[in-house]
C-alpha atoms as a PDB file:
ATOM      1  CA  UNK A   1      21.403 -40.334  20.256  1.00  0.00           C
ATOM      2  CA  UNK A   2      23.974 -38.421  18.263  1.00  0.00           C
ATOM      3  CA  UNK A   3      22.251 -39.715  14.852  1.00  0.00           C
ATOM      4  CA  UNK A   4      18.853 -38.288  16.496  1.00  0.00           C
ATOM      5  CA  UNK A   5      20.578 -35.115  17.532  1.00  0.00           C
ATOM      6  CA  UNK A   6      22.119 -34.325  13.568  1.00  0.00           C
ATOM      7  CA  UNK A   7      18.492 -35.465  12.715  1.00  0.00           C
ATOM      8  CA  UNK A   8      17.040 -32.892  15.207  1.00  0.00           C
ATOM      9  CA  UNK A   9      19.679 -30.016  14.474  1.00  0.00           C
ATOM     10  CA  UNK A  10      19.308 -30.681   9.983  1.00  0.00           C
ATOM     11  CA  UNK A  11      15.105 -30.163  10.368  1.00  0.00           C
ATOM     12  CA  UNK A  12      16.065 -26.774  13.007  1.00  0.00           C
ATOM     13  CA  UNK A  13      18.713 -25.530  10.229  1.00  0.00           C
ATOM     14  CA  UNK A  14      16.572 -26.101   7.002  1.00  0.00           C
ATOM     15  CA  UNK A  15      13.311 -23.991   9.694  1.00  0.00           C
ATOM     16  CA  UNK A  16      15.878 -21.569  10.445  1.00  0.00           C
ATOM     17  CA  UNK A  17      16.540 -20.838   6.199  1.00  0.00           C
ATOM     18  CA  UNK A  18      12.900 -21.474   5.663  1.00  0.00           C
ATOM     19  CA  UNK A  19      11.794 -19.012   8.284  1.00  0.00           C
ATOM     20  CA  UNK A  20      14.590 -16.394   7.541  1.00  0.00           C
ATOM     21  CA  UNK A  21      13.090 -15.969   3.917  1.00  0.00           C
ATOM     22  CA  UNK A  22      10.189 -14.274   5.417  1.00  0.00           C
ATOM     23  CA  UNK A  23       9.128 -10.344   4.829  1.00  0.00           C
ATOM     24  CA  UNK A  24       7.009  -8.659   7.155  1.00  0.00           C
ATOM     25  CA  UNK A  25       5.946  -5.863   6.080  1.00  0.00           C
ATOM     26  CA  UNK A  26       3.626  -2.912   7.705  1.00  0.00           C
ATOM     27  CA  UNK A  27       0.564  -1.966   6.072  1.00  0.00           C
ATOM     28  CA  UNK A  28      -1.133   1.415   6.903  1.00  0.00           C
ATOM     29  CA  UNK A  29      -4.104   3.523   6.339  1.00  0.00           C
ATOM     30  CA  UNK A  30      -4.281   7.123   7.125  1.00  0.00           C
ATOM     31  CA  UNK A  31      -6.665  10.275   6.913  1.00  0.00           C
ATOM     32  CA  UNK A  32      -4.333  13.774   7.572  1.00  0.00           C
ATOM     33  CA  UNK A  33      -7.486  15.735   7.692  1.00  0.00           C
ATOM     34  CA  UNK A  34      -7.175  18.445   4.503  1.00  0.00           C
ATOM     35  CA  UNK A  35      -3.565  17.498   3.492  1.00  0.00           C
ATOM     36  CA  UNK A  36      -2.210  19.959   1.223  1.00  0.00           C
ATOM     37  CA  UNK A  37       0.278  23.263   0.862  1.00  0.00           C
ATOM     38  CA  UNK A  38      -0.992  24.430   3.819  1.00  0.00           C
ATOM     39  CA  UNK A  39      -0.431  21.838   5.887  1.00  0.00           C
ATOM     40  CA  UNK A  40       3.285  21.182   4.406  1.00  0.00           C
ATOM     41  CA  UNK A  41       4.173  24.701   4.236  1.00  0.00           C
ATOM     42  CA  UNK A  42       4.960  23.888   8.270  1.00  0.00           C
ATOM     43  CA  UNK A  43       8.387  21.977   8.646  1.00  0.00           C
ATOM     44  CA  UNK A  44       7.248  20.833  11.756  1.00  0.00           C
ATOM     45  CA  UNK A  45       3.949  19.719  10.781  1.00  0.00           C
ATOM     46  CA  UNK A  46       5.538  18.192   7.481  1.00  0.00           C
ATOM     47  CA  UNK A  47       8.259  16.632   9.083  1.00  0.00           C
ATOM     48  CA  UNK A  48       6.114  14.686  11.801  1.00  0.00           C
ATOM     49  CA  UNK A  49       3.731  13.720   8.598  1.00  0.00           C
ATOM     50  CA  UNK A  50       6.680  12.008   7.304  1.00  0.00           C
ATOM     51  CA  UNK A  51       8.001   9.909  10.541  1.00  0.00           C
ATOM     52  CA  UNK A  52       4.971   8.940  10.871  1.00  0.00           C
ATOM     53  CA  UNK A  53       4.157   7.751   6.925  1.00  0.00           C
ATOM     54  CA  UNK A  54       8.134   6.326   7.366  1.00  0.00           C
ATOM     55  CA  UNK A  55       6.672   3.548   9.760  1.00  0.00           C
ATOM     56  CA  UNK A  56       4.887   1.938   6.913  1.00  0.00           C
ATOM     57  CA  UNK A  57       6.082  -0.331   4.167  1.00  0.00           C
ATOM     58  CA  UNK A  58       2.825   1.051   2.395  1.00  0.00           C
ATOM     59  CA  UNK A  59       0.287   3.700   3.686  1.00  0.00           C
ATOM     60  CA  UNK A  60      -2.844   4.955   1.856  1.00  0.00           C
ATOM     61  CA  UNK A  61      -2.686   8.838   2.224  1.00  0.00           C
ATOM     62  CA  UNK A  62      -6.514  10.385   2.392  1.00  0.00           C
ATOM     63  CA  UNK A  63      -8.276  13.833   2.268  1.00  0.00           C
ATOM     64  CA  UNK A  64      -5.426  14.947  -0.052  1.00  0.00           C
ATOM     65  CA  UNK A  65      -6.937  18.839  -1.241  1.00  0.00           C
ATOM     66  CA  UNK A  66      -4.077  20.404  -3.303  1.00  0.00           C
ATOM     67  CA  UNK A  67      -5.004  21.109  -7.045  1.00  0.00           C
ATOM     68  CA  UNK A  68      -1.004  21.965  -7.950  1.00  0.00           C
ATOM     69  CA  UNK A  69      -0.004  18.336  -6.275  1.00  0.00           C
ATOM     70  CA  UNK A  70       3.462  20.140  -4.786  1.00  0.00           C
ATOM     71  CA  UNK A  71       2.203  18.911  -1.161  1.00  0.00           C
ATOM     72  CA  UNK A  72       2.113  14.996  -2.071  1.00  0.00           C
ATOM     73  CA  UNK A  73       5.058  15.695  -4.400  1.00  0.00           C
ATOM     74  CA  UNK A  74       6.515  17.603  -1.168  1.00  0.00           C
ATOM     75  CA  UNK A  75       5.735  14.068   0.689  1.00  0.00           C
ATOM     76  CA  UNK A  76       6.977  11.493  -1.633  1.00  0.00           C
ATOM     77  CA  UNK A  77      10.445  13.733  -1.520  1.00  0.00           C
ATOM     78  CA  UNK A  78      10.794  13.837   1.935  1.00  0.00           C
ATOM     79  CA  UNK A  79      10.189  10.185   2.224  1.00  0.00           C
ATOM     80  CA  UNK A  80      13.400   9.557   0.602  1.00  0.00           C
ATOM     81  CA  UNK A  81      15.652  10.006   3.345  1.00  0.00           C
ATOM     82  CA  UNK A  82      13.659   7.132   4.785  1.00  0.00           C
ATOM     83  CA  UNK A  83      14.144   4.762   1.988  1.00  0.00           C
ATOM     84  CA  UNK A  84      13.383   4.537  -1.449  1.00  0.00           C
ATOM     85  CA  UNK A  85       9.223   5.264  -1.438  1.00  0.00           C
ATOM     86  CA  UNK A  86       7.288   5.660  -4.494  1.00  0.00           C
ATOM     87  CA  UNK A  87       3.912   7.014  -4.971  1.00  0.00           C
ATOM     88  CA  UNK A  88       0.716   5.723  -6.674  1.00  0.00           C
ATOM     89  CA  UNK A  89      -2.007   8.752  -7.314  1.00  0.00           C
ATOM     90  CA  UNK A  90      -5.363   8.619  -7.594  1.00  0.00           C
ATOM     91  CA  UNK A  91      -7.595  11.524  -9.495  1.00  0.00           C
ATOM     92  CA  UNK A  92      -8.932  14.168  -7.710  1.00  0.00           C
ATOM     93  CA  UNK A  93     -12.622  12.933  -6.908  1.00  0.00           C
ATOM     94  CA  UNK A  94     -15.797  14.538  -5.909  1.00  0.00           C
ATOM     95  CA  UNK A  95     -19.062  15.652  -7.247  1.00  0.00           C
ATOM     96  CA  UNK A  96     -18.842  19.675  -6.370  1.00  0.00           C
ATOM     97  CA  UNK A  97     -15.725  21.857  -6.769  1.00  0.00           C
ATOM     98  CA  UNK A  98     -14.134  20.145  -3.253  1.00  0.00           C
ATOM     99  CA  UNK A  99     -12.221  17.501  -4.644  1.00  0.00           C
ATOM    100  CA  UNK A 100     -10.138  15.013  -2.763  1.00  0.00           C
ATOM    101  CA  UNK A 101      -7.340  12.925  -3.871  1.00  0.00           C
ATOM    102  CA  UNK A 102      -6.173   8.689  -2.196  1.00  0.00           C
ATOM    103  CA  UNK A 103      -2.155   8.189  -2.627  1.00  0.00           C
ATOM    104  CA  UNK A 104      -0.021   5.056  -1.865  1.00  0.00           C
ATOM    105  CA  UNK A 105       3.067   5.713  -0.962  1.00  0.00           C
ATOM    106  CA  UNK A 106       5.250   2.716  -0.473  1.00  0.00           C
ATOM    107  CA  UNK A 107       8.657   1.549  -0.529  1.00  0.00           C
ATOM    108  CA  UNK A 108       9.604   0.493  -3.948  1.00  0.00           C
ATOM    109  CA  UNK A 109      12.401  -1.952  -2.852  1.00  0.00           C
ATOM    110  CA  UNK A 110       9.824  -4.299  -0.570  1.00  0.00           C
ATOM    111  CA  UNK A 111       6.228  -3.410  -2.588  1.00  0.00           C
ATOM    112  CA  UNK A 112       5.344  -3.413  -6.374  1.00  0.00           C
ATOM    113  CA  UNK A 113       2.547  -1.560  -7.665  1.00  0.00           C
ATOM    114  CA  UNK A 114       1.632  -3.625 -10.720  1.00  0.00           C
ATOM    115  CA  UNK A 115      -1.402  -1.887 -11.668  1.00  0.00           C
ATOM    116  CA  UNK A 116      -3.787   0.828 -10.703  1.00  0.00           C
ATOM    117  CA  UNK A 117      -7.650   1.160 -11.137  1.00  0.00           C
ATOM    118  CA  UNK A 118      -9.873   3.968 -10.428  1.00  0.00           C
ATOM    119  CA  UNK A 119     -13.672   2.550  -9.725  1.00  0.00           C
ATOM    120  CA  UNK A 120     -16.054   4.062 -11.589  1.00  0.00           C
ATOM    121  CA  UNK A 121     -19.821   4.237 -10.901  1.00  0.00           C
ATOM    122  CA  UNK A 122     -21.343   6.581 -13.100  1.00  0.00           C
ATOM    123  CA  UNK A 123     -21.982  10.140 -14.145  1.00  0.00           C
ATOM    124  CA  UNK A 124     -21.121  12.506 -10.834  1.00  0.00           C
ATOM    125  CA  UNK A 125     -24.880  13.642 -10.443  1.00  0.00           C
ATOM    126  CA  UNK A 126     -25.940  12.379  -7.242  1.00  0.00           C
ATOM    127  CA  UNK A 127     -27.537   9.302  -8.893  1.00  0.00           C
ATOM    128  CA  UNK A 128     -24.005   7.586  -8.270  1.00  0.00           C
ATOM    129  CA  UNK A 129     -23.011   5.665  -5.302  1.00  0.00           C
ATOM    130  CA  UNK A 130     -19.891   7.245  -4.463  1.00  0.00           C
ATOM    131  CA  UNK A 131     -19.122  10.598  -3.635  1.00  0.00           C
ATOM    132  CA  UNK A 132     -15.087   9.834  -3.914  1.00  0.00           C
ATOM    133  CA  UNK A 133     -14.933   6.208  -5.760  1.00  0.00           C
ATOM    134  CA  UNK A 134     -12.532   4.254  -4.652  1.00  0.00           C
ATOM    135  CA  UNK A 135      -8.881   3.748  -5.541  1.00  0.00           C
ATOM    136  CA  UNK A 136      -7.146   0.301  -6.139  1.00  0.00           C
ATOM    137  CA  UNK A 137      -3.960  -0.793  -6.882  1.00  0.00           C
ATOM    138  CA  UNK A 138      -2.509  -4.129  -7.387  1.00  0.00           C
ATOM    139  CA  UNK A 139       0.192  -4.947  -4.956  1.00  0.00           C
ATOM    140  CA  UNK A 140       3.228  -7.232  -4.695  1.00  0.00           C
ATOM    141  CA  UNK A 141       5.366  -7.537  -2.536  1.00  0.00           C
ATOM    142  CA  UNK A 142       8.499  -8.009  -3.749  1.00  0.00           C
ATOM    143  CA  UNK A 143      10.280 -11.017  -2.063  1.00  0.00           C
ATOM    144  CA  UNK A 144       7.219 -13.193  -2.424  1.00  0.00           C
ATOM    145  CA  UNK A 145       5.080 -14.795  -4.860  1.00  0.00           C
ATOM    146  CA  UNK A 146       2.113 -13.120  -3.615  1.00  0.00           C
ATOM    147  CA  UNK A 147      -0.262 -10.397  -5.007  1.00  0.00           C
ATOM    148  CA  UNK A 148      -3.549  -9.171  -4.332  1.00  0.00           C
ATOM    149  CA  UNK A 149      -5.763  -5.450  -4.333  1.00  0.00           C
ATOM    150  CA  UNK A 150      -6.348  -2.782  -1.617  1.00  0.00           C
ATOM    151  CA  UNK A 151      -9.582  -1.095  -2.595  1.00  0.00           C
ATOM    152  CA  UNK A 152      -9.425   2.548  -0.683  1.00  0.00           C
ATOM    153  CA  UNK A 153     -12.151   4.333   0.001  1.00  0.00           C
ATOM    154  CA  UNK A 154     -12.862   8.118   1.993  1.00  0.00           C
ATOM    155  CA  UNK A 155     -16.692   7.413   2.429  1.00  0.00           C
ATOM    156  CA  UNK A 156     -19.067  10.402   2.418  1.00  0.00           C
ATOM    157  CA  UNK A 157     -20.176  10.457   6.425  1.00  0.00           C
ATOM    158  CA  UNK A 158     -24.001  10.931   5.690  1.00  0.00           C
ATOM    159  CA  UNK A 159     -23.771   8.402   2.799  1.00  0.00           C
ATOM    160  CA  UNK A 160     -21.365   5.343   4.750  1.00  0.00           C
ATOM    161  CA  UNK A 161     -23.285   2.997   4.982  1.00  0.00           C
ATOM    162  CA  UNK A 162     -24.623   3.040   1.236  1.00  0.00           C
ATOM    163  CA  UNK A 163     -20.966   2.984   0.314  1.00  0.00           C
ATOM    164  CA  UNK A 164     -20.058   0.860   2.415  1.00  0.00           C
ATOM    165  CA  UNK A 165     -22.472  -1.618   1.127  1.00  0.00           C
ATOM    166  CA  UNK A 166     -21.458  -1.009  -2.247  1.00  0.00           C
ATOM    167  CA  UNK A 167     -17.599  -2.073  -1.507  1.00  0.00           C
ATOM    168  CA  UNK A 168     -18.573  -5.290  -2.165  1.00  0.00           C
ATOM    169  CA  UNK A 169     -19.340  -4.402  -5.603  1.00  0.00           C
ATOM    170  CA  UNK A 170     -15.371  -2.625  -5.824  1.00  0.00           C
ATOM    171  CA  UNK A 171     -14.238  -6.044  -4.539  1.00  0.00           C
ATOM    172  CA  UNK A 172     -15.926  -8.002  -7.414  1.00  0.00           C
ATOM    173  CA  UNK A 173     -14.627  -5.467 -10.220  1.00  0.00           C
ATOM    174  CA  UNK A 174     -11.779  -5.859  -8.490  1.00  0.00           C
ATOM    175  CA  UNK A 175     -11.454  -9.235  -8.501  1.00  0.00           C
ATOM    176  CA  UNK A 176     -12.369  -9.997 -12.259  1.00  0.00           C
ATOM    177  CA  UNK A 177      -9.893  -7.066 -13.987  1.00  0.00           C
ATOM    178  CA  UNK A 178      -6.984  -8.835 -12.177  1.00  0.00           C
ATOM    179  CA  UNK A 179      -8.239 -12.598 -11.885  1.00  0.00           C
ATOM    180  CA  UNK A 180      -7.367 -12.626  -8.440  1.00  0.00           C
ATOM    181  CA  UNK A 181      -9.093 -13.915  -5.403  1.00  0.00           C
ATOM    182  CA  UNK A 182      -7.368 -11.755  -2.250  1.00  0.00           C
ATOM    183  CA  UNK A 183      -8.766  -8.246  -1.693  1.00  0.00           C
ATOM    184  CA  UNK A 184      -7.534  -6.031   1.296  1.00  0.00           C
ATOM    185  CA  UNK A 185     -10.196  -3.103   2.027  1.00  0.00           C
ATOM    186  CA  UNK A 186      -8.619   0.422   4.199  1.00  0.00           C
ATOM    187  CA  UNK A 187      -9.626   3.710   4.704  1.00  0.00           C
ATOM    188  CA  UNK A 188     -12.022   6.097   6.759  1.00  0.00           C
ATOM    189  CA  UNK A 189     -15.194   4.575   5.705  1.00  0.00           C
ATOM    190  CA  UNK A 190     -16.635   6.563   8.591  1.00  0.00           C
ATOM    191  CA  UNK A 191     -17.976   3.154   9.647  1.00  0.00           C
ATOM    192  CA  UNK A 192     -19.178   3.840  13.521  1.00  0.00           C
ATOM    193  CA  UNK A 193     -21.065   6.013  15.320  1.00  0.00           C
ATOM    194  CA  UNK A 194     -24.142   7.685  13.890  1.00  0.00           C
ATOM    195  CA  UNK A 195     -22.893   7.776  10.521  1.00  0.00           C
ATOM    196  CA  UNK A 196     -22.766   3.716  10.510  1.00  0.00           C
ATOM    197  CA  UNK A 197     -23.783   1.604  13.750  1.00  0.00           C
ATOM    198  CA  UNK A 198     -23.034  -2.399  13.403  1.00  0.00           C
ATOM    199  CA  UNK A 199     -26.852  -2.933  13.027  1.00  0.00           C
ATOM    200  CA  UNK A 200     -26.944  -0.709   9.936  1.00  0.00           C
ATOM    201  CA  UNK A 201     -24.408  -3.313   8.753  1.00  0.00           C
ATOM    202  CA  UNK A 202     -25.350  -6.106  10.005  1.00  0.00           C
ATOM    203  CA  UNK A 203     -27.357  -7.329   7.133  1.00  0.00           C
ATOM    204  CA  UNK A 204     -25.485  -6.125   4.627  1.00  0.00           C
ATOM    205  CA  UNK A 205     -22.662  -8.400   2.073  1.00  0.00           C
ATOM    206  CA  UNK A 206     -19.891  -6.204   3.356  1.00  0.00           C
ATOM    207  CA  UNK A 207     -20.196  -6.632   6.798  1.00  0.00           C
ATOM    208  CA  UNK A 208     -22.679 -10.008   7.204  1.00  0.00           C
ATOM    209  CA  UNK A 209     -20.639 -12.231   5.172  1.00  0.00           C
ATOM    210  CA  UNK A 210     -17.932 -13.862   7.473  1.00  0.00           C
ATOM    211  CA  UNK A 211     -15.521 -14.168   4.228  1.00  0.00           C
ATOM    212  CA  UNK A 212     -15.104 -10.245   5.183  1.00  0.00           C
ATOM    213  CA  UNK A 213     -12.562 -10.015   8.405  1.00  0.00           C
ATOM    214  CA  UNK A 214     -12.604  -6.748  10.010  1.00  0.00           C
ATOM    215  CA  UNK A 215      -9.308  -6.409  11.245  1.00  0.00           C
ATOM    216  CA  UNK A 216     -10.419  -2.947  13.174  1.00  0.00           C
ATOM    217  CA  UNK A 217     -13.425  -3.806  15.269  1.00  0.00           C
ATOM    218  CA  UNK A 218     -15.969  -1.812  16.724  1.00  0.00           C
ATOM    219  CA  UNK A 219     -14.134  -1.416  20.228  1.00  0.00           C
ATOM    220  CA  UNK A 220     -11.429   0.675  18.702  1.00  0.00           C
ATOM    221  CA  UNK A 221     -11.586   4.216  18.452  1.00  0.00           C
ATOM    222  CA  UNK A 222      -9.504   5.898  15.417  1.00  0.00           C
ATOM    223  CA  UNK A 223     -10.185   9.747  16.195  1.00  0.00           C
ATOM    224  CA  UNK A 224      -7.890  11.726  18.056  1.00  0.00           C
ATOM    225  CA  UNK A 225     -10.898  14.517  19.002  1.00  0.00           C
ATOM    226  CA  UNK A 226     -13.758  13.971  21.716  1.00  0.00           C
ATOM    227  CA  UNK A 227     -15.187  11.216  19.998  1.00  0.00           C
ATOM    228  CA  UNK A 228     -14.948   7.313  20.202  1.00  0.00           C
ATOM    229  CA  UNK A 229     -15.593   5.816  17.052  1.00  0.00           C
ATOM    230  CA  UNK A 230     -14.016   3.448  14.834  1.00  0.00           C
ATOM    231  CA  UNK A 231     -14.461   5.481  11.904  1.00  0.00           C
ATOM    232  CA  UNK A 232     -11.485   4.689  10.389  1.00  0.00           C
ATOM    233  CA  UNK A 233     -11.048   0.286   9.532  1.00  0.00           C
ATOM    234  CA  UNK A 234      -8.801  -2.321   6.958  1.00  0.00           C
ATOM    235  CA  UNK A 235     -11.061  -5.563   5.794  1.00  0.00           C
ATOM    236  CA  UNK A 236      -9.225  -8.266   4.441  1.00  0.00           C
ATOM    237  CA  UNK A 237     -11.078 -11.150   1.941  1.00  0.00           C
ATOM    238  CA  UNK A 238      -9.160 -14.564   0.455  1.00  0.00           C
ATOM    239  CA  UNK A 239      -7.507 -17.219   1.930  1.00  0.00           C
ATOM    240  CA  UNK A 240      -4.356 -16.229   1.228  1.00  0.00           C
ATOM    241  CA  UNK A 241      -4.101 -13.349   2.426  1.00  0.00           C
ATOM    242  CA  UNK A 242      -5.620 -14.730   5.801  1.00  0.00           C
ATOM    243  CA  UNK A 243      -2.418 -16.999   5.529  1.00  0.00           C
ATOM    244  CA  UNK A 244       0.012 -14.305   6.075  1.00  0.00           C
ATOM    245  CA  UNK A 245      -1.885 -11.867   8.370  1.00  0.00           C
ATOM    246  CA  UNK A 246      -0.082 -11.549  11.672  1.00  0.00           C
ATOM    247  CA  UNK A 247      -2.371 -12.342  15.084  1.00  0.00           C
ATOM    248  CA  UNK A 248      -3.493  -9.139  16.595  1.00  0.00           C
ATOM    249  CA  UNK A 249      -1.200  -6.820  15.103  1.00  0.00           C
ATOM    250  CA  UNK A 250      -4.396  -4.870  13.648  1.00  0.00           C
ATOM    251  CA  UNK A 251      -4.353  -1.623  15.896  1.00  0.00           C
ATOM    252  CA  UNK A 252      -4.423   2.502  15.768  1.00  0.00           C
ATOM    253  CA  UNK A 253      -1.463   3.956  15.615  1.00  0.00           C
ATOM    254  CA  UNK A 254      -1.701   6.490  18.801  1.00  0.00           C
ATOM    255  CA  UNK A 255       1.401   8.995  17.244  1.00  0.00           C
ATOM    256  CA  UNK A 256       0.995  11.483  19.633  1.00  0.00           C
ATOM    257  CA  UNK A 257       1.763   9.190  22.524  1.00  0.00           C
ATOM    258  CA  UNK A 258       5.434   7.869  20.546  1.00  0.00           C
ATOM    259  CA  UNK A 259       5.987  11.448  19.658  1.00  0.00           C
ATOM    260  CA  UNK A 260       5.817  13.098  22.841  1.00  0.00           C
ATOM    261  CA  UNK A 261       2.614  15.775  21.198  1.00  0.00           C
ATOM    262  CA  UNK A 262       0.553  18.104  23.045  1.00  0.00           C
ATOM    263  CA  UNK A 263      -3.223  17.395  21.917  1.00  0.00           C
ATOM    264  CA  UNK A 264      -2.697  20.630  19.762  1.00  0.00           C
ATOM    265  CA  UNK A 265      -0.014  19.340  18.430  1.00  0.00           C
ATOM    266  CA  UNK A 266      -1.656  15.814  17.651  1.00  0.00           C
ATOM    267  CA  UNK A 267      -4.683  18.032  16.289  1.00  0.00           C
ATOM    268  CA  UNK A 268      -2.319  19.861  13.852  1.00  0.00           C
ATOM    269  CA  UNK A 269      -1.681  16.577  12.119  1.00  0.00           C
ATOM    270  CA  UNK A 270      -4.875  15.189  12.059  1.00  0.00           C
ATOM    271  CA  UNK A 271      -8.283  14.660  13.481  1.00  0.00           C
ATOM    272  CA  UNK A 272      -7.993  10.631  13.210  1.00  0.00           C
ATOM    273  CA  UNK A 273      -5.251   8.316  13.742  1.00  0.00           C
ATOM    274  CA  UNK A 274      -4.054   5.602  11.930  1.00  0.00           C
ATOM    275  CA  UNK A 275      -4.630   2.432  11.345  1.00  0.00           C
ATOM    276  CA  UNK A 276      -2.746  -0.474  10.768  1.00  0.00           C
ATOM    277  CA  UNK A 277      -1.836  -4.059  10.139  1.00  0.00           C
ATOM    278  CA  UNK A 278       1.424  -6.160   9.617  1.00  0.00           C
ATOM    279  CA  UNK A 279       1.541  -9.436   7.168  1.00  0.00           C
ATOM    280  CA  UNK A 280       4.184 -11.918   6.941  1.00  0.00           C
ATOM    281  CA  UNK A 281       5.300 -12.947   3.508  1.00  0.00           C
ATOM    282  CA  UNK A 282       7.326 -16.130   2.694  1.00  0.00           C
ATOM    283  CA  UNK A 283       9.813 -15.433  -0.736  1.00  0.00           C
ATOM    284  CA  UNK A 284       8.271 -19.002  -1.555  1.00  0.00           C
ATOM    285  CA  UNK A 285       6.298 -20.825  -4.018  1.00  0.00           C
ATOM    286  CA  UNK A 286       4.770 -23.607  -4.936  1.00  0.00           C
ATOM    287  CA  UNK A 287       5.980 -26.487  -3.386  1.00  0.00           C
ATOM    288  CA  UNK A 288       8.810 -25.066  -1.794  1.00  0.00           C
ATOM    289  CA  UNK A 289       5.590 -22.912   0.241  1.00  0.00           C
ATOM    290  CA  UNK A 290       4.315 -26.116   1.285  1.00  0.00           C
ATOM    291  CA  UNK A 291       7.752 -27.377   2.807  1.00  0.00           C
ATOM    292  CA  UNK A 292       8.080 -24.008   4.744  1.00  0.00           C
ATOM    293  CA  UNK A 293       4.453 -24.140   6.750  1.00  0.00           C
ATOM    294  CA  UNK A 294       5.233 -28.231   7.306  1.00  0.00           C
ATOM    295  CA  UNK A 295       8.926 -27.402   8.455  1.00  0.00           C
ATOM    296  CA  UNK A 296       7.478 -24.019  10.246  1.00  0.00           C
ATOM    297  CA  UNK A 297       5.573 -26.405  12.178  1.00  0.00           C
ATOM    298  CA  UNK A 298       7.927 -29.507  12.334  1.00  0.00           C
ATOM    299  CA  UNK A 299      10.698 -27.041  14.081  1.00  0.00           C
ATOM    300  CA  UNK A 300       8.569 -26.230  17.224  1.00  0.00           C
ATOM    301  CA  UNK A 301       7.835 -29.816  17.590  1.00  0.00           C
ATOM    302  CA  UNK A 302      11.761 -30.518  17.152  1.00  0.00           C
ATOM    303  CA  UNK A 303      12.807 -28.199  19.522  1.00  0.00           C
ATOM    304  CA  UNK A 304      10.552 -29.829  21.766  1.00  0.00           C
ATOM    305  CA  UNK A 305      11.532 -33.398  21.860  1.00  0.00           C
ATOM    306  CA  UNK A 306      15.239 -32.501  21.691  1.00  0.00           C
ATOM    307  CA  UNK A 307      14.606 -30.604  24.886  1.00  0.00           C
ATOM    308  CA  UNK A 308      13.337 -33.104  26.537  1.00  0.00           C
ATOM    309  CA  UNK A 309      15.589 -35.258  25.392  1.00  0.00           C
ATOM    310  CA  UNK A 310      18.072 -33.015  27.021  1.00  0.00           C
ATOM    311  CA  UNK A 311      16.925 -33.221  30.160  1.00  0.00           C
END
């Protein structure tokens, strides 16, 4: 028995290690309706943007509408007193004179940006798909041998489901500039409602091909107004990253309700909240990655038998 025991106690330690080299890290998605100096020229209103950005390892910042850039700069300094963020830009996008901008901001000692790429679908005319084209960026995290892309997109509301459609396209492009295989898709694709209803979806790649996981689903509501609509959603594609996604931790973040806000308050901030999903990264490779799922595994069946055992 005491041979089984060390036996039982060596398998628990090297689980313990194994499972201690994980990283879970908070991903977010979030649309502070017509972010700019405005908006940040309020301490309170700037300050509550920032708690609430500081909860994420990485959030995608949307319906940013500040030619000068000092409100994201604004941001991205404030966020320092959480940690050490960094901040990946896009351009400022849109057909007419009202321009938008997407920004990652993320913490630079748990995420790597490796790369950025703005989509591009053509001359901005109308004849294009997109009236903002998406933003990627090429992520790793840092303790892990991971990486894969976040496609974000700010779809037009009378035009979501056409853009939606089209993300598939993103994902491919995606896919072939940085041979890899794992795609996660966030933003407010304004995918709900009359703008997008499932059966305007249903038959398209995006939404009818089952290697697409909406983490968001339909039941959710993302808008902190009068409405109930899951405008706002994160898609994951690849097995991998289906590996590390944590069960049911895809939600909306309701801020107002941790921060104690009036619904003017919660208004001032934004008109949606966000949304949000946590993945669990082992710092392992290769066959060390296969020994940590087997002794992930092996330990609940250890502690098991030596339990009973026990009794």
């Amino acid at each position: 028995m005491a041979v089984g025991q060390g036996v039982y106690f060596l398998i628990l330690v090297l689980s313990v290690y194994f499972v201690s080299s994980e990283e879970l890290l908070t991903f977010g998605s979030f649309n502070v309706k017509t972010f700019g100096k405005s908006k940040m020229s309020d301490s309170t209103k700037a300050t509550r943007i920032a708690e609430i950005t500081s909860r994420y390892d990485i959030m995608l910042l949307q319906e940013i509408r500040d030619s000068t850039g000092s409100s994201y700069r604004q941001l991205l300094s404030m966020m320092q007193s959480y940690g050490n963020y960094s901040m990946s830009i896009s351009e400022r996008l849109g057909r007419s004179s009202y321009k938008e901008q997407y920004a990652f901001l993320y913490r630079s000692d748990k995420i790597q940006i490796l790369d950025s790429y703005q989509y591009d679908d053509g001359v901005d005319d109308g004849t294009d798909v997109f009236e903002r084209e998406p933003f990627c960026v090429l992520v790793h995290p840092t303790n892990s041998c991971t990486s894969f892309g976040i496609i974000a997109l700010h779809s037009k509301p009378t035009a979501a489901v056409s853009e939606i459609s089209a993300l598939n396209d993103v994902r491919k492009a995606v896919e072939s500039k940085w041979n890899i295989q794992d795609v996660m898709i966030m933003g407010d694709l304004n995918a709900d409602c009359t703008y997008a209803r499932e059966s305007s979806l249903a038959d398209k790649k995006i939404y009818g091909d089952k290697t697409y996981k909406w983490l968001i689903d339909w039941s959710q509501d993302t808008t902190t107004g009068t409405t109930q609509c899951a405008y706002d959603r994160i898609i994951s594609r690849g097995q991998e990253l289906a590996s590390v996604l944590v069960a049911d931790s895809a939600q909306v973040y309701l801020f107002d309700q941790r921060m104690n806000l009036s619904k003017e308050q919660m208004l001032d901030i934004s008109d949606h909240y966000p949304v949000e999903v946590q993945l669990r990264f082992p710092s392992l490779c290769g066959k060390n990655l296969y020994m940590y799922f087997r002794l992930r595994t092996l330990s609940t069946v250890v502690q098991q038998a030596y339990y009973r055992n026990e009794r």
